[in-house]
Protein backbone atom coordinates (compact mmCIF):
# COMPACT_ATOMS: atom_id res chain seq x y z
CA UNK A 1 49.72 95.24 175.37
CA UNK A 2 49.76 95.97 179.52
CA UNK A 3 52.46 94.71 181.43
CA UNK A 4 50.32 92.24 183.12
CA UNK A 5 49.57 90.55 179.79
CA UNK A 6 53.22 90.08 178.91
CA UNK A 7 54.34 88.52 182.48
CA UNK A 8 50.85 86.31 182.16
CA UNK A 9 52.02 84.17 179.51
CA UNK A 10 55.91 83.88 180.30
CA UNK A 11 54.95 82.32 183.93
CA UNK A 12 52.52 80.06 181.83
CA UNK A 13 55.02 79.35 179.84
CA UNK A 14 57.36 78.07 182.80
CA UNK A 15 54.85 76.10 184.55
CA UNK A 16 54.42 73.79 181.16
CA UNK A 17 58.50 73.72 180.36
CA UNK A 18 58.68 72.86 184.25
CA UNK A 19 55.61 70.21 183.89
CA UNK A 20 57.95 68.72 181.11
CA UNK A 21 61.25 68.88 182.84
CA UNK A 22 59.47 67.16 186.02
CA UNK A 23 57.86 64.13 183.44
CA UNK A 24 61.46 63.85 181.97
CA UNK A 25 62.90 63.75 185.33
CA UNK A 26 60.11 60.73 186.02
CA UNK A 27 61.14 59.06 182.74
CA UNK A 28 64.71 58.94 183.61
CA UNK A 29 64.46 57.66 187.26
CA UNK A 30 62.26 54.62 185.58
CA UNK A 31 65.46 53.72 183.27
CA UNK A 32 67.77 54.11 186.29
CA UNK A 33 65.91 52.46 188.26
CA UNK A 34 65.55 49.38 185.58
CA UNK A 35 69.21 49.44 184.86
CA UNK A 36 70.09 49.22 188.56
CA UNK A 37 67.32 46.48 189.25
CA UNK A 38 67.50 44.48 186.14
CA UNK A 39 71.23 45.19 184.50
CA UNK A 40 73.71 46.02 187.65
CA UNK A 41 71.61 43.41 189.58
CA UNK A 42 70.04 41.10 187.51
CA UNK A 43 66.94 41.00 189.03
CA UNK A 44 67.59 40.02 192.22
CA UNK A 45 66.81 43.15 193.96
CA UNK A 46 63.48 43.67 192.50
CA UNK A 47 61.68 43.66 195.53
CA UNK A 48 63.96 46.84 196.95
CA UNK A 49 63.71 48.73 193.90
CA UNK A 50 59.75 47.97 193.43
CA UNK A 51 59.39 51.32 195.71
CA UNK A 52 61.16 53.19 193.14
CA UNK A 53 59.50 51.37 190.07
CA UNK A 54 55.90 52.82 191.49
CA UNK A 55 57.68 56.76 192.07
CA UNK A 56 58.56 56.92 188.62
CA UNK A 57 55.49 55.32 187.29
CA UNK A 58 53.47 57.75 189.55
CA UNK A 59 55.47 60.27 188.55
CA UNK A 60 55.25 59.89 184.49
CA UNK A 61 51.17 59.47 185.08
CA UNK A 62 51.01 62.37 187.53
CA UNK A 63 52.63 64.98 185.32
CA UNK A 64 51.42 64.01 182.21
CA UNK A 65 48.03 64.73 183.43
CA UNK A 66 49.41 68.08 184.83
CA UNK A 67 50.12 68.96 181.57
CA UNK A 68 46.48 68.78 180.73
CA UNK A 69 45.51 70.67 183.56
CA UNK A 70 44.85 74.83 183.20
CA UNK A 71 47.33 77.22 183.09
CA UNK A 72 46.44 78.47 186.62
CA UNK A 73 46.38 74.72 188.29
CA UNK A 74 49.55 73.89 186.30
CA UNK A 75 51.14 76.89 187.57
CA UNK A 76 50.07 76.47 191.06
CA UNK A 77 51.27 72.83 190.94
CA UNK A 78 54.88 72.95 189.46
CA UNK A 79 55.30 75.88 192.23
CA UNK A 80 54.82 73.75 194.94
CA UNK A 81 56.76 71.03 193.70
CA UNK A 82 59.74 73.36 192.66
CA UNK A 83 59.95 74.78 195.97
CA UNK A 84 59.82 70.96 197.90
CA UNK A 85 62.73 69.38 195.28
CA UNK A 86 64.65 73.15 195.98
CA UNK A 87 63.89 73.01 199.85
CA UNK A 88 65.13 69.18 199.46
CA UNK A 89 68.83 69.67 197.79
CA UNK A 90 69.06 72.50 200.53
CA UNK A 91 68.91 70.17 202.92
CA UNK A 92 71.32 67.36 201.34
CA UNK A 93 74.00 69.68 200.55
CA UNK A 94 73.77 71.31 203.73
CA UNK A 95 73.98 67.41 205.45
CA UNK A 96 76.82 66.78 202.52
CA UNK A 97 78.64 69.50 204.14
CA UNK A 98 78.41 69.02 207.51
CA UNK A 99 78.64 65.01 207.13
CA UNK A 100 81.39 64.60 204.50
CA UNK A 101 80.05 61.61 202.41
CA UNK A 102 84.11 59.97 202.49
CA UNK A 103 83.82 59.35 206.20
CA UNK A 104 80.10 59.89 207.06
CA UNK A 105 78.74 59.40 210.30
CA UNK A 106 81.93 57.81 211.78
CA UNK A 107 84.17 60.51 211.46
CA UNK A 108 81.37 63.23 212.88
CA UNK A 109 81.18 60.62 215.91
CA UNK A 110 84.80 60.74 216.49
CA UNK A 111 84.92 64.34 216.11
CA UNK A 112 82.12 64.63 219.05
CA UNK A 113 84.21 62.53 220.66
CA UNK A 114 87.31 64.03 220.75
CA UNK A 115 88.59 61.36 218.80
CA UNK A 116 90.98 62.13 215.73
CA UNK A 117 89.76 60.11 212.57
CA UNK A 118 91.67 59.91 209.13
CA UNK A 119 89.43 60.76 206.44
CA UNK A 120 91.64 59.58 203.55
CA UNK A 121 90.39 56.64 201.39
CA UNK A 122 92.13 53.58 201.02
CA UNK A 123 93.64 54.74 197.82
CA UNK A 124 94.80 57.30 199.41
CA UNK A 125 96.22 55.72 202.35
CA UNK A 126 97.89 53.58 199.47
CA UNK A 127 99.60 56.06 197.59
CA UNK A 128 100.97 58.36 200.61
CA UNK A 129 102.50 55.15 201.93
CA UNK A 130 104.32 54.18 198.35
CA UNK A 131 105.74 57.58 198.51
CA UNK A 132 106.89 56.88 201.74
CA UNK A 133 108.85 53.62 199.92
CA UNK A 134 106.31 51.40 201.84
CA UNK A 135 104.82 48.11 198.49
CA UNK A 136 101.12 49.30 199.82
CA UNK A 137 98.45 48.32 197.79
CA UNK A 138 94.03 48.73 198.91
CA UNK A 139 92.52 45.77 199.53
CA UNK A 140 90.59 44.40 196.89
CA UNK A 141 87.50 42.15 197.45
CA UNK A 142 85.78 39.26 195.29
CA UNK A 143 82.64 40.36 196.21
CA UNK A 144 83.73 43.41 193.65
CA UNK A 145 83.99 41.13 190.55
CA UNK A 146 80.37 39.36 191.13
CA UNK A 147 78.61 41.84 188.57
CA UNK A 148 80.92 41.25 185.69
CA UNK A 149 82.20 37.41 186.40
CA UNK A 150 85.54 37.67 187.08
CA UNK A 151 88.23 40.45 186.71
CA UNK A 152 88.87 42.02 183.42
CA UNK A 153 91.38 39.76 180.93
CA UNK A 154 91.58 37.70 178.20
CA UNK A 155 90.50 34.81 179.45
CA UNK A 156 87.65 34.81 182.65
CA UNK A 157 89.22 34.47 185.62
CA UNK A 158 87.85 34.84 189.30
CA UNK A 159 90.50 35.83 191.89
CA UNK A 160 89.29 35.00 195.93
CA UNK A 161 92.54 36.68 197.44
CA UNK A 162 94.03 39.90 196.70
CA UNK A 163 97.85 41.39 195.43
CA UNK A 164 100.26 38.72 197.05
CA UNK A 165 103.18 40.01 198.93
CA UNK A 166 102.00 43.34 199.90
CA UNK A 167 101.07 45.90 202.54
CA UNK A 168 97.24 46.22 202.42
CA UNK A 169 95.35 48.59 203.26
CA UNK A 170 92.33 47.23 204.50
CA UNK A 171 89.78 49.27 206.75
CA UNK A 172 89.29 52.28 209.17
CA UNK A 173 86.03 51.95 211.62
CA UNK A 174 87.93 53.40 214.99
CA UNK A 175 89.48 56.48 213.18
CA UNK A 176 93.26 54.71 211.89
CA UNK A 177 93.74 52.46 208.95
CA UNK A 178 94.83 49.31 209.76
CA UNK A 179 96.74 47.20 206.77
CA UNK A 180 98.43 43.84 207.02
CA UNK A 181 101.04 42.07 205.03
CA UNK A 182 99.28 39.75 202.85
CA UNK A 183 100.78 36.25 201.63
CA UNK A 184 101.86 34.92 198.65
CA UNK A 185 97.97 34.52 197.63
CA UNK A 186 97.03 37.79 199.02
CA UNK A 187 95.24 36.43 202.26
CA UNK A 188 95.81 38.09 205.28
CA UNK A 189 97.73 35.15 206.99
CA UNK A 190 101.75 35.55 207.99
CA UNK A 191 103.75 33.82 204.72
CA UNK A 192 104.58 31.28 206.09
CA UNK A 193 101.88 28.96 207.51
CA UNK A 194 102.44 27.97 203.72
CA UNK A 195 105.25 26.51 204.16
CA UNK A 196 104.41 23.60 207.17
CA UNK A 197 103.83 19.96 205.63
CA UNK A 198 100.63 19.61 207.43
CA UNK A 199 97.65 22.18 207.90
CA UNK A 200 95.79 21.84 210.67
CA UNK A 201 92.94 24.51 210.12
CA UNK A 202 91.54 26.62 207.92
CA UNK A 203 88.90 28.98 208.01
CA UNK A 204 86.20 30.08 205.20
CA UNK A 205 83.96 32.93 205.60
CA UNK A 206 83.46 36.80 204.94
CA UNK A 207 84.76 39.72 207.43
CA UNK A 208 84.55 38.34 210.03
CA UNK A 209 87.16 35.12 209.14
CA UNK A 210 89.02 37.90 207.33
CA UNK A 211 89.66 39.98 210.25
CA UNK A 212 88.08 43.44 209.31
CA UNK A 213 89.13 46.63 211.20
CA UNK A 214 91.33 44.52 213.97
CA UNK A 215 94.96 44.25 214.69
CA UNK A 216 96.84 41.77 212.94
CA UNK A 217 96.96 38.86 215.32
CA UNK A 218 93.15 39.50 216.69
CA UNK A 219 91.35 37.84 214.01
CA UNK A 220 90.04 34.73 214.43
CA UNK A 221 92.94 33.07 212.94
CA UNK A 222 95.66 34.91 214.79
CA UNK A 223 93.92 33.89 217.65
CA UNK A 224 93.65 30.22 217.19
CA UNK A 225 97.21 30.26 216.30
CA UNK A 226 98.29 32.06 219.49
CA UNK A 227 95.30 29.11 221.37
CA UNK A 228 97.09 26.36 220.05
CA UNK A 229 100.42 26.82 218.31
CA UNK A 230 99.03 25.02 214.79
CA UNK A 231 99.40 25.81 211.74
CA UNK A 232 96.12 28.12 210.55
CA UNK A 233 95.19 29.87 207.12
CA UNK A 234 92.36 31.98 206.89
CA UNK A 235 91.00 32.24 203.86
CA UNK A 236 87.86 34.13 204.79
CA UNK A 237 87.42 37.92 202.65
CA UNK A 238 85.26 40.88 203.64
CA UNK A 239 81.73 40.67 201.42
CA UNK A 240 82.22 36.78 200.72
CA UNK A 241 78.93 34.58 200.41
CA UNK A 242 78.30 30.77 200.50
CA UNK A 243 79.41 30.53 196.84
CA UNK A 244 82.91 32.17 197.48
CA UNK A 245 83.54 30.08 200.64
CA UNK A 246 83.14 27.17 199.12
CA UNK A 247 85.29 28.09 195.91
CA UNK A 248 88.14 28.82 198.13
CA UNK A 249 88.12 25.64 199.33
CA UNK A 250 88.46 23.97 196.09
CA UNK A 251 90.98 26.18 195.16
CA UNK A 252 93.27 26.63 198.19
CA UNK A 253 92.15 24.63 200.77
CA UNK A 254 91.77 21.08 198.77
CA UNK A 255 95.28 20.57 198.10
CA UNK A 256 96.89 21.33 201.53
CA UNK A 257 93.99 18.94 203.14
CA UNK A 258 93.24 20.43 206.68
CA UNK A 259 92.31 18.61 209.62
CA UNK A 260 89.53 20.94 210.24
CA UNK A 261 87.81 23.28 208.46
CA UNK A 262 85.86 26.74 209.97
CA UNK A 263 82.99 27.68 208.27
CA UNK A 264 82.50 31.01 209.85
CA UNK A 265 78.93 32.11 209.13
CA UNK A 266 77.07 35.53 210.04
CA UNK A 267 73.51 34.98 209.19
CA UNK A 268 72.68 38.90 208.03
CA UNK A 269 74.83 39.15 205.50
CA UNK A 270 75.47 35.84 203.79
CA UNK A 271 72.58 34.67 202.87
CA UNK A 272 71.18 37.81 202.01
CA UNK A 273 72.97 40.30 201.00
CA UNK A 274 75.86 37.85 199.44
CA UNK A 275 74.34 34.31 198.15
CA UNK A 276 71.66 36.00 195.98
CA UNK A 277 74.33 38.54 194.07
CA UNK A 278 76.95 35.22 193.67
CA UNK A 279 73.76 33.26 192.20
CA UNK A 280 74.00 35.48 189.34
CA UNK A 281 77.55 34.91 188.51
CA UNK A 282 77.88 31.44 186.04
CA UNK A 283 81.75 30.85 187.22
CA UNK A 284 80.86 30.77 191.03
CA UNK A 285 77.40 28.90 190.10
CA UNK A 286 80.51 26.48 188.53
CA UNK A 287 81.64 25.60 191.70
CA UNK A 288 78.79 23.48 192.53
CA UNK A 289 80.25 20.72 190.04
CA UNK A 290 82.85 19.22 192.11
CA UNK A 291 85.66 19.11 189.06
CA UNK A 292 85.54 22.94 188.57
CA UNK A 293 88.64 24.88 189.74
CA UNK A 294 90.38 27.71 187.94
CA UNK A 295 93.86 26.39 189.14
CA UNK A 296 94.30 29.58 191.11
CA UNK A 297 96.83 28.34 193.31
CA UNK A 298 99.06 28.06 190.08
CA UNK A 299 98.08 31.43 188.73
CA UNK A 300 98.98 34.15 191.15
CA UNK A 301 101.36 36.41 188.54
CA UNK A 302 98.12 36.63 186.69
CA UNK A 303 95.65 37.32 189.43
CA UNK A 304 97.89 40.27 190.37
CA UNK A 305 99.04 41.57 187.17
CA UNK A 306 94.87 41.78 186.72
CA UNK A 307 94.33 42.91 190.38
CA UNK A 308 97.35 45.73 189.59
CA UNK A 309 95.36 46.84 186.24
CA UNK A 310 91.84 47.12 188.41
CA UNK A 311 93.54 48.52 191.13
CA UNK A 312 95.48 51.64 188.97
CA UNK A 313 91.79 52.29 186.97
CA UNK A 314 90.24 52.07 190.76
CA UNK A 315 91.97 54.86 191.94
CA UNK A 316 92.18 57.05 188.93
CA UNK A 317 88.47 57.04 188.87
CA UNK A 318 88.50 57.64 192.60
CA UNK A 319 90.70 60.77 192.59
CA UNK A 320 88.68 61.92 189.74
CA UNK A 321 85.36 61.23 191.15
CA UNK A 322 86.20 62.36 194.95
CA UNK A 323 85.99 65.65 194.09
CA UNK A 324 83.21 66.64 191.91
CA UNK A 325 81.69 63.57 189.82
CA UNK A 326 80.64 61.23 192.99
CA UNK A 327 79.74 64.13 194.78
CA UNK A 328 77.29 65.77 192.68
CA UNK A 329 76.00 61.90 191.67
CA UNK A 330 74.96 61.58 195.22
CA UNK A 331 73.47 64.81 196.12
CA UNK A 332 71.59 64.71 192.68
CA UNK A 333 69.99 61.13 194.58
CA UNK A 334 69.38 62.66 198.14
CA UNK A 335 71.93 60.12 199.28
CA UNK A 336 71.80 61.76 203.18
CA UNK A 337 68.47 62.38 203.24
CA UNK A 338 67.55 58.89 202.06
CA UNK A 339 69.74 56.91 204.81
CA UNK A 340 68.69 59.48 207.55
CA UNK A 341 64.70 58.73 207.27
CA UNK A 342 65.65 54.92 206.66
CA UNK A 343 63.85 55.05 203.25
CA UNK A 344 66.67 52.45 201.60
CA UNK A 345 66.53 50.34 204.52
CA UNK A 346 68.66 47.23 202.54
CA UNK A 347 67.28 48.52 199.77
CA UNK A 348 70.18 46.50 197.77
CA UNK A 349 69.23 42.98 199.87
CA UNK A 350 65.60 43.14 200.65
CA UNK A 351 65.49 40.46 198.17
CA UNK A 352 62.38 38.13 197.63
CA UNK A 353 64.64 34.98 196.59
CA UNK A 354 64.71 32.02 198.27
CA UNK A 355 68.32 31.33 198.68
CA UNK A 356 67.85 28.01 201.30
CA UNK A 357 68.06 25.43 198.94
CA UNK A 358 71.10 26.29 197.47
CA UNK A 359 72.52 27.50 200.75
CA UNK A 360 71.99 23.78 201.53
CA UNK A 361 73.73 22.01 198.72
CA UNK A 362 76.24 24.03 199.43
CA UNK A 363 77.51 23.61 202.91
CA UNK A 364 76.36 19.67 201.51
CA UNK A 365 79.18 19.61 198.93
CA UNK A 366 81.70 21.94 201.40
CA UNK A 367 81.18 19.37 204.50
CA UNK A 368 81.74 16.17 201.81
CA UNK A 369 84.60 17.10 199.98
CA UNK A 370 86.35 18.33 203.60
CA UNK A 371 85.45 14.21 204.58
CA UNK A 372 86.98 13.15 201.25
CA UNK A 373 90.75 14.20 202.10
CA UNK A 374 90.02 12.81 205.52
CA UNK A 375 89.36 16.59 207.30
CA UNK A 376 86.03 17.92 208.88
CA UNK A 377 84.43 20.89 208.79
CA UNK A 378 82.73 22.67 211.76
CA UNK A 379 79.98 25.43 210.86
CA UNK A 380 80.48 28.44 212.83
CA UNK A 381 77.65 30.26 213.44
CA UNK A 382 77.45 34.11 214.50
CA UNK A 383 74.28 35.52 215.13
């Protein structure tokens, strides 16, 4: 048998294994893409994922007919595609590399800039300042809990503010972490506006209420307190939607009967991004009923004895993942390449729900049970 014979078959041989790996590979991304569309999402983000639905599909038809094909074409073929998915994870590990996925384009900008930038995480951030004898816990967000209903327990429970009593360490856009004391229901408002007989505001709403990536005393809040010397409580958390707003109101708000109530509203995210992953959780959907409420006001050694549980797996996982599992996850999804040539533009909100009418009935039921202890809320809109 010549030599020529021998190699023949063997590169035959790789083109159909190759074929196969490439209709597995197509198989696979179908199942992600179901679990992420249908399971981690619930459906709601079918019209972002429908992209990736039609890949995989194309994919499965495309090389199941390549298997068909002759030795020669199928050869031809998988070379060409080998050398584009090889050329590909050249170029996201070389962008992983130069545009560490922790800090991403932020930190490179500061760099440019001359600026210095910490690239810890917020767990991180946490535990360097506990060794340092500083009670520093990462902020934790309810948006977090929509997928599963609640935080982990017994019992389902929802929690709307984070670990009471403790530094948090909430965000870093300008290159420094900035952290805040939180209060005794883990809102980032100074302890004691709890303590006046009368409230005269309090705000509702996501980051921007909450006061992400400013100085204590900037936020909105801080600001109004400075303004007019009154007693203010924000209640607003980064990622809150409609549903969430108006829980926190029920919960926190109802009993200390404000004067006036901020509904601080940011169009692109709430009723987007946030109202149609809420939707899908049956204890916020709860809050709609007027005689709902989880008592939270009553519970807070239980929301952070669960918030401390979350919080410790949260960070094991994180130092475990930082360095090799998330990594490798999202080079093995062309995570840079993706957001550079916009191809996931919202990918996780380009949502074809109509979220209106419930948007409706609920800043209906917020405004009328602010009238019913005599306050009045004022709808803040940021465009």
């Amino acid at each position: 048998m010549s030599l020529k014979s021998e190699i023949i078959p063997k590169r035959f041989r790789f083109a159909r294994g190759a074929a196969w790996l490439f209709l597995v590979a197509s198989i696979l991304l179908l199942v992600y893409t179901y679990y992420r569309a249908e399971i981690t999402f619930h459906g709601s983000m079918d019209n972002g994922y429908f992209k990736y639905y039609l890949i995989s599909l194309a994919g499965i038809i495309f090389w199941g007919g390549v298997l068909r094909l002759k030795d020669e074409i199928k050869l031809n073929i998988v070379m060409v595609t080998t050398s584009l998915v090889v050329g590909l994870y050249l170029v996201e590990i070389s962008l992983n590399l130069v545009f560490p996925i922790v800090v991403g384009n932020r930190a490179a900008a500061a760099r440019a800039a001359g600026v210095e930038f910490d690239t810890r995480t917020k767990f991180q951030v946490s535990q360097n300042l506990k060794s340092e004898g500083v009670d520093a816990v990462p902020s934790v967000h309810p948006c977090a809990f929509i997928g599963s209903n609640g935080v982990a327990g017994v019992e389902p429970l929802y929690p709307f503010g984070g670990v009471s009593g403790k530094t948090t360490v909430f965000c870093n856009e300008s290159g420094k972490y900035l952290n805040f004391p939180s209060d005794r229901y883990g809102f980032n408002n100074p302890d004691s506006e709890w303590d006046s007989s009368q409230t005269e505001w309090v705000l509702t709403g996501d980051s921007f209420a909450h006061g992400t990536c400013v100085n204590s005393g900037d936020d909105i809040a801080g600001l109004l307190r400075s303004i007019t010397g009154e007693t203010v409580i924000n209640l607003g958390n980064a990622g809150n939607g409609p549903l969430i707003e108006l829980a926190v109101l029920k919960e926190y708000a109802e009993s200390r009967k404000p004067k006036t109530v901020l509904w601080v509203y940011y169009e692109d995210n709430e009723l987007v991004k946030e109202l149609i992953g809420e939707k899908s959780s049956p204890l916020l959907m709860s809050y709609l009923q007027p005689e709902f409420s989880q008592n939270l006001i009553h519970r807070q050694t239980e929301i952070d004895n669960r918030l401390g549980k979350y919080i410790a797996k949260a960070e094991a996982e994180a130092e475990a993942e930082a360095e090799a599992l998330l990594w490798k996850i999202r080079v093995l999804r062309l995570y840079n390449i993706r957001e550079r040539i916009g191809f996931d533009v919202d990918v996780e909100v380009e949502a074809d729900v109509d979220v209106s009418p419930l948007f409706t009935e609920i800043l209906t039921k917020a405004r009328d049970r602010t009238a019913a202890w005599g306050g009045k809320l004022y709808f803040v809109y940021l465009p």
